[in-house]
Protein backbone atom coordinates (compact mmCIF):
# COMPACT_ATOMS: atom_id res chain seq x y z
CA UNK A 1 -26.80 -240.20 21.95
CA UNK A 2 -24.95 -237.17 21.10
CA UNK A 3 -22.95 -235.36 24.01
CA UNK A 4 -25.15 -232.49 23.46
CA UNK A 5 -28.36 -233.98 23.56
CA UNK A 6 -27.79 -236.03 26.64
CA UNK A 7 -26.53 -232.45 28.04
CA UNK A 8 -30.03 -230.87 27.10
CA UNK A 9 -31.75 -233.60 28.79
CA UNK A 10 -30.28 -233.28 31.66
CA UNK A 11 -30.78 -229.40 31.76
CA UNK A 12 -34.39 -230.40 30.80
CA UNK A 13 -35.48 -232.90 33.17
CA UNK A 14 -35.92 -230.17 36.38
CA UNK A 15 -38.80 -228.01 33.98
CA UNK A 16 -39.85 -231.49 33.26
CA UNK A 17 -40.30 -233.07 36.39
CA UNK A 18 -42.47 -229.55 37.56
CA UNK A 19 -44.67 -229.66 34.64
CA UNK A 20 -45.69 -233.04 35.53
CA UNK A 21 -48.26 -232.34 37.43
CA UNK A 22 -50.40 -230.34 35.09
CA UNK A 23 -51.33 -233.82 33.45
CA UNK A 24 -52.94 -235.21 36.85
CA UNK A 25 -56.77 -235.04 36.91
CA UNK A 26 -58.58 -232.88 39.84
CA UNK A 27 -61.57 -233.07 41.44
CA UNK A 28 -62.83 -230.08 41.66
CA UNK A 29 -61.45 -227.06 39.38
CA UNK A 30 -63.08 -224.29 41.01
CA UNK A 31 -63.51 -220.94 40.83
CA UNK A 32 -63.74 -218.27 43.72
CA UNK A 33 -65.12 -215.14 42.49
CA UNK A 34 -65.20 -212.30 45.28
CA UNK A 35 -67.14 -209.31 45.47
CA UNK A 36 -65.25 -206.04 45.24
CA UNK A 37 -67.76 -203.56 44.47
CA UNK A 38 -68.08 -199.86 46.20
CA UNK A 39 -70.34 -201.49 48.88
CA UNK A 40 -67.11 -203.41 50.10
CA UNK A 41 -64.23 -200.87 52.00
CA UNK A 42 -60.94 -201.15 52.69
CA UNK A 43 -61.81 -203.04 55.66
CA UNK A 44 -64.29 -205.33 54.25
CA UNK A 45 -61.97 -206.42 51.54
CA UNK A 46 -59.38 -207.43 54.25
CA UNK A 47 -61.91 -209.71 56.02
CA UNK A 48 -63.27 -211.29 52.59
CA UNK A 49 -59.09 -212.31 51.10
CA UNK A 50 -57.91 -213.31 54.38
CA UNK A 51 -61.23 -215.07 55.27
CA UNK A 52 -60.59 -217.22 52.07
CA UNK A 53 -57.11 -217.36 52.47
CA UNK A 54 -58.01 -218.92 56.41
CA UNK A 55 -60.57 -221.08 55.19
CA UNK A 56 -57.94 -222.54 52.29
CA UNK A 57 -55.44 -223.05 54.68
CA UNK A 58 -57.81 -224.84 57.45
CA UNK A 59 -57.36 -228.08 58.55
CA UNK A 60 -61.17 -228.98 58.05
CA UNK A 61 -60.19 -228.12 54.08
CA UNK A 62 -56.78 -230.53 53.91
CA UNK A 63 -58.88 -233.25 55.49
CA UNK A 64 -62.04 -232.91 53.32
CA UNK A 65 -59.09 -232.53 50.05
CA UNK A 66 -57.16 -235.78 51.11
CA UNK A 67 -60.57 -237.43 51.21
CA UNK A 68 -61.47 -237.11 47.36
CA UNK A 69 -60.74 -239.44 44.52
CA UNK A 70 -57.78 -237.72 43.31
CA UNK A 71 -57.01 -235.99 46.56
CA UNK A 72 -56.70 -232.95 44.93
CA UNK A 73 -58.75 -229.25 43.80
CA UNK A 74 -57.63 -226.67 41.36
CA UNK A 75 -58.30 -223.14 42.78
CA UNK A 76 -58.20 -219.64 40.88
CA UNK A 77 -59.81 -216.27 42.14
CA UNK A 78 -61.40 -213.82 40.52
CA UNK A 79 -61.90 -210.23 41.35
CA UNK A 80 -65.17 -209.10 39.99
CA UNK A 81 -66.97 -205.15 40.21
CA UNK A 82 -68.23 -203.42 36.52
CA UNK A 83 -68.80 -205.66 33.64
CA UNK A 84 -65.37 -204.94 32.09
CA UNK A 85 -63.77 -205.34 35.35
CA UNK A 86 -63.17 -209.33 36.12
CA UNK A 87 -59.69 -209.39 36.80
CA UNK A 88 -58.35 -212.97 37.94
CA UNK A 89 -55.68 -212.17 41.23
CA UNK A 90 -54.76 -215.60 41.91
CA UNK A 91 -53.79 -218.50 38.79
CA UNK A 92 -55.13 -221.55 38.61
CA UNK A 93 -53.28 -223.43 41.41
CA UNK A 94 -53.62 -227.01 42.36
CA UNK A 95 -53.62 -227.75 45.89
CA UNK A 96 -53.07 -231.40 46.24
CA UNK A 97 -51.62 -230.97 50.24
CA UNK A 98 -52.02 -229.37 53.23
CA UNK A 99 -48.83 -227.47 52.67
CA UNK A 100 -50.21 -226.38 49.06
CA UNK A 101 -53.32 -224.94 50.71
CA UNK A 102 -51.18 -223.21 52.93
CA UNK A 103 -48.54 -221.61 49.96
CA UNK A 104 -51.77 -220.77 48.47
CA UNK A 105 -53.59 -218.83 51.39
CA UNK A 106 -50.22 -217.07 52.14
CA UNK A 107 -50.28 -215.92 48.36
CA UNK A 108 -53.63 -214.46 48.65
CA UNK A 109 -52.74 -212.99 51.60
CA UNK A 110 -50.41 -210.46 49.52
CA UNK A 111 -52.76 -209.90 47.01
CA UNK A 112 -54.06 -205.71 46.12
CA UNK A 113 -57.81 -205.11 45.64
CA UNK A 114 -58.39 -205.11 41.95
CA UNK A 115 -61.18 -202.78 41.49
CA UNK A 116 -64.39 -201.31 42.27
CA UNK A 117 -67.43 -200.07 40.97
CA UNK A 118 -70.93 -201.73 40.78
CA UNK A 119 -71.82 -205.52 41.06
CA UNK A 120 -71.77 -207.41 38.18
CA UNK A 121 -71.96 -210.93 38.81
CA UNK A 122 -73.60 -212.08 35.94
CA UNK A 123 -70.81 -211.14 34.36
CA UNK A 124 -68.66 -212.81 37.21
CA UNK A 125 -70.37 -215.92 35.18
CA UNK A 126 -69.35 -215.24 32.02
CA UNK A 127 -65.48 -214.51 33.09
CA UNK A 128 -65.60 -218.14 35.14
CA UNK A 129 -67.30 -220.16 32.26
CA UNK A 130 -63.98 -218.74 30.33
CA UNK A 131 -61.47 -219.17 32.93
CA UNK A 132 -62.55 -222.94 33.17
CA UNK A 133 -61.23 -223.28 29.61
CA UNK A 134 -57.71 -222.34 31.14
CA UNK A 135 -57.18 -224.81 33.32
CA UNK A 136 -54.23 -227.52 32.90
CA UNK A 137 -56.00 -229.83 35.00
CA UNK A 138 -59.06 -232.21 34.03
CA UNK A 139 -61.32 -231.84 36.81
CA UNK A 140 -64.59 -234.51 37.93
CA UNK A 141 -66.84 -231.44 38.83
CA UNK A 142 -66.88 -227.57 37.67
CA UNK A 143 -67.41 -224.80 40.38
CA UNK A 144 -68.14 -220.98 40.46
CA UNK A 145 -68.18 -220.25 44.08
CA UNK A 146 -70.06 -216.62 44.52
CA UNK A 147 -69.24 -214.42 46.91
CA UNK A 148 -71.18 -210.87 47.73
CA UNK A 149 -72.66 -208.79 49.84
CA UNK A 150 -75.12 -207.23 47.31
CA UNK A 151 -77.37 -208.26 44.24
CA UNK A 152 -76.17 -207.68 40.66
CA UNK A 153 -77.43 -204.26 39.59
CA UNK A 154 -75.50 -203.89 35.80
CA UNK A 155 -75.26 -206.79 33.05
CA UNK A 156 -77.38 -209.40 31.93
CA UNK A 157 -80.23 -210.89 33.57
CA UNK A 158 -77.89 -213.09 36.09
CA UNK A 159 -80.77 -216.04 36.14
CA UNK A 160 -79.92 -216.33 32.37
CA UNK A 161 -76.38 -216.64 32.90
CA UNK A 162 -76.61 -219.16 35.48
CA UNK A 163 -78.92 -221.52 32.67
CA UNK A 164 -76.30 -221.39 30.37
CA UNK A 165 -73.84 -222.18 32.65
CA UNK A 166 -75.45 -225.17 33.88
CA UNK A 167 -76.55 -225.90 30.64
CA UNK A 168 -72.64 -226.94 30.27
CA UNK A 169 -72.25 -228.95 33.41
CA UNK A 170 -71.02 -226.16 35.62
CA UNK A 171 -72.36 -225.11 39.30
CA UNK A 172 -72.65 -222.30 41.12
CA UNK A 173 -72.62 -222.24 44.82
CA UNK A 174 -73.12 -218.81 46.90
CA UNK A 175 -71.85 -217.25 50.24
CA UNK A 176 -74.09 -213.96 50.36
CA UNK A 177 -72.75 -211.56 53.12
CA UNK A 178 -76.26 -210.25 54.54
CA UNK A 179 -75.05 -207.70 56.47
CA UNK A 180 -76.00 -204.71 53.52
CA UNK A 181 -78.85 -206.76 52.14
CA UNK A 182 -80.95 -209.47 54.52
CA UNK A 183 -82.71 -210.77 51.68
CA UNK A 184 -79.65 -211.94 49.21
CA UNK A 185 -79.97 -215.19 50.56
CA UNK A 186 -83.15 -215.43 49.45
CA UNK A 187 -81.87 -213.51 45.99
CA UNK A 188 -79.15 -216.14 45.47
CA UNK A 189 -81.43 -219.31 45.91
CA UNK A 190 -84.05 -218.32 43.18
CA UNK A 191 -81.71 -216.28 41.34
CA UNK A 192 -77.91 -217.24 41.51
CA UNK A 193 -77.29 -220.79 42.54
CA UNK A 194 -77.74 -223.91 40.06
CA UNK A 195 -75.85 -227.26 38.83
CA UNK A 196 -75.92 -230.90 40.84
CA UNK A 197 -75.28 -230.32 44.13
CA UNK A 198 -75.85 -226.13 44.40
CA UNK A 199 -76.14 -224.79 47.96
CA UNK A 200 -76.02 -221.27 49.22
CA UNK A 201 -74.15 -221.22 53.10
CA UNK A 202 -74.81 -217.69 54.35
CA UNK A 203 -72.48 -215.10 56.30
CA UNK A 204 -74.82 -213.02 58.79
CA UNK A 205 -71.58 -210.50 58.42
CA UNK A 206 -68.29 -210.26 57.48
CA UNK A 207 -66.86 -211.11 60.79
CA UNK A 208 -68.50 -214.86 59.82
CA UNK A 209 -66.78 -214.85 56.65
CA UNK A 210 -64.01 -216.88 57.21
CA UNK A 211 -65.97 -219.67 59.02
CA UNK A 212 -68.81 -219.29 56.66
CA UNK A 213 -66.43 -219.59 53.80
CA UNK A 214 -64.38 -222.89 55.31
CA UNK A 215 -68.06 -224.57 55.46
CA UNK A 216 -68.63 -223.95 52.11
CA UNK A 217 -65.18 -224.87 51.10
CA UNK A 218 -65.07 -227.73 52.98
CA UNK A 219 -68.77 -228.79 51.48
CA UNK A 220 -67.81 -228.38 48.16
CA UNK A 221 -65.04 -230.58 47.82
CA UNK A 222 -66.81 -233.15 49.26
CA UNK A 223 -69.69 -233.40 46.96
CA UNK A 224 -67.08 -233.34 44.57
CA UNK A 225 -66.99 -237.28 45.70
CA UNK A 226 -70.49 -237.69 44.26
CA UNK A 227 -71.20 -238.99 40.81
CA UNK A 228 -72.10 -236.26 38.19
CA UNK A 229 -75.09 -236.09 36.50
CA UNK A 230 -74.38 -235.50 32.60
CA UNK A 231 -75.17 -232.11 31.53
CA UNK A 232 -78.90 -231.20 30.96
């Protein structure tokens, strides 16, 4: 071999051995797409990013994640408010590791509110059935994880979206905060949630959030475990 070939190589094999990883199967790719319409303040934002951020980084979530087939999740957030405004703040990560979970929650920590305006999760939907296509990672089981403390009130009919998601093998769990709205629990089981294994775990307020959030978390990756029912 050529001196300067076996010099590339070398130079080559560090980006090598870190891009590695993106042909390891997942899972559970999922999606976390958070509420940041005018109903949610400075303060409420806080609570909802470092609630996730605490429930990624629990210990109940690295024991349910070492647990799975593949021991691993890949995890992006979205920021969702108006229809044009679903702005991912967090790339896809996989979290394969209690010390990945807690890189990743110390990320999200840092991250700036996105948006605002009114609550468009339907469109939420749309941006998540997209983002899934992004993903490096083959993943057992496809996740939109809902988060909100209001019903959609601009976009398309959100029970529609949620068909055609499901349609293609995707589900869509909810957290509804019920502090502005007592009935969005109710909203989000007839209306929101859908796929094998949906569930809605509820947040009376945002002071709950983070606990609320580590159930569903932890929930999630463990039906991930379960066989999946082809689409349809």
């Amino acid at each position: 071999m050529a001196r300067w070939l076996i010099g590339f190589m070398a130079l080559l094999a560090p980006a090598l051995a870190v891009a590695a990883p993106f042909g390891e199967p997942v899972d559970t790719a999922l999606v976390l797409a958070v509420d940041v319409s005018l109903s949610v303040d400075a303060g409420r934002y806080a609570l909802q990013r470092d609630g996730t951020a605490a429930a990624i980084g629990s210990p109940d979530f690295a024991r349910a994640l070492a647990s799975g087939p593949n021991g691993a999740v890949a995890v992006t957030v979205v920021e969702f408010s108006d229809p044009d405004r679903q702005i991912p703040v967090m790339p896809w990560t996989r979290i394969a590791s209690a010390a990945d979970a807690q890189a990743f929650a110390e990320r999200l920590r840092q991250v700036q509110r996105s948006s605002d305006g009114l609550t468009g999760i339907a469109n939420a939907l749309l941006a998540a059935e997209d983002m899934f296509d992004e993903s490096p990672w083959a993943a057992t089981r496809r996740v939109v994880d809902v988060s909100s403390d209001g019903m959609s009130n601009i976009g398309p009919p959100i029970d529609e979206v949620r068909d055609r998601l499901v349609a293609h093998g995707i589900t869509i769990n909810g957290l509804p905060i019920l502090s502005e709205e007592p009935s969005l629990e109710t909203y989000y089981t007839l209306y929101l949630i859908g796929g094998p294994g949906a569930f809605v775990v509820v947040a009376q307020d945002l002071a709950s959030f983070a606990d609320a959030m580590r159930r569903k978390l932890v929930t999630e990756v463990t039906v991930a475990q379960l066989p999946v029912p082809p689409p349809g």
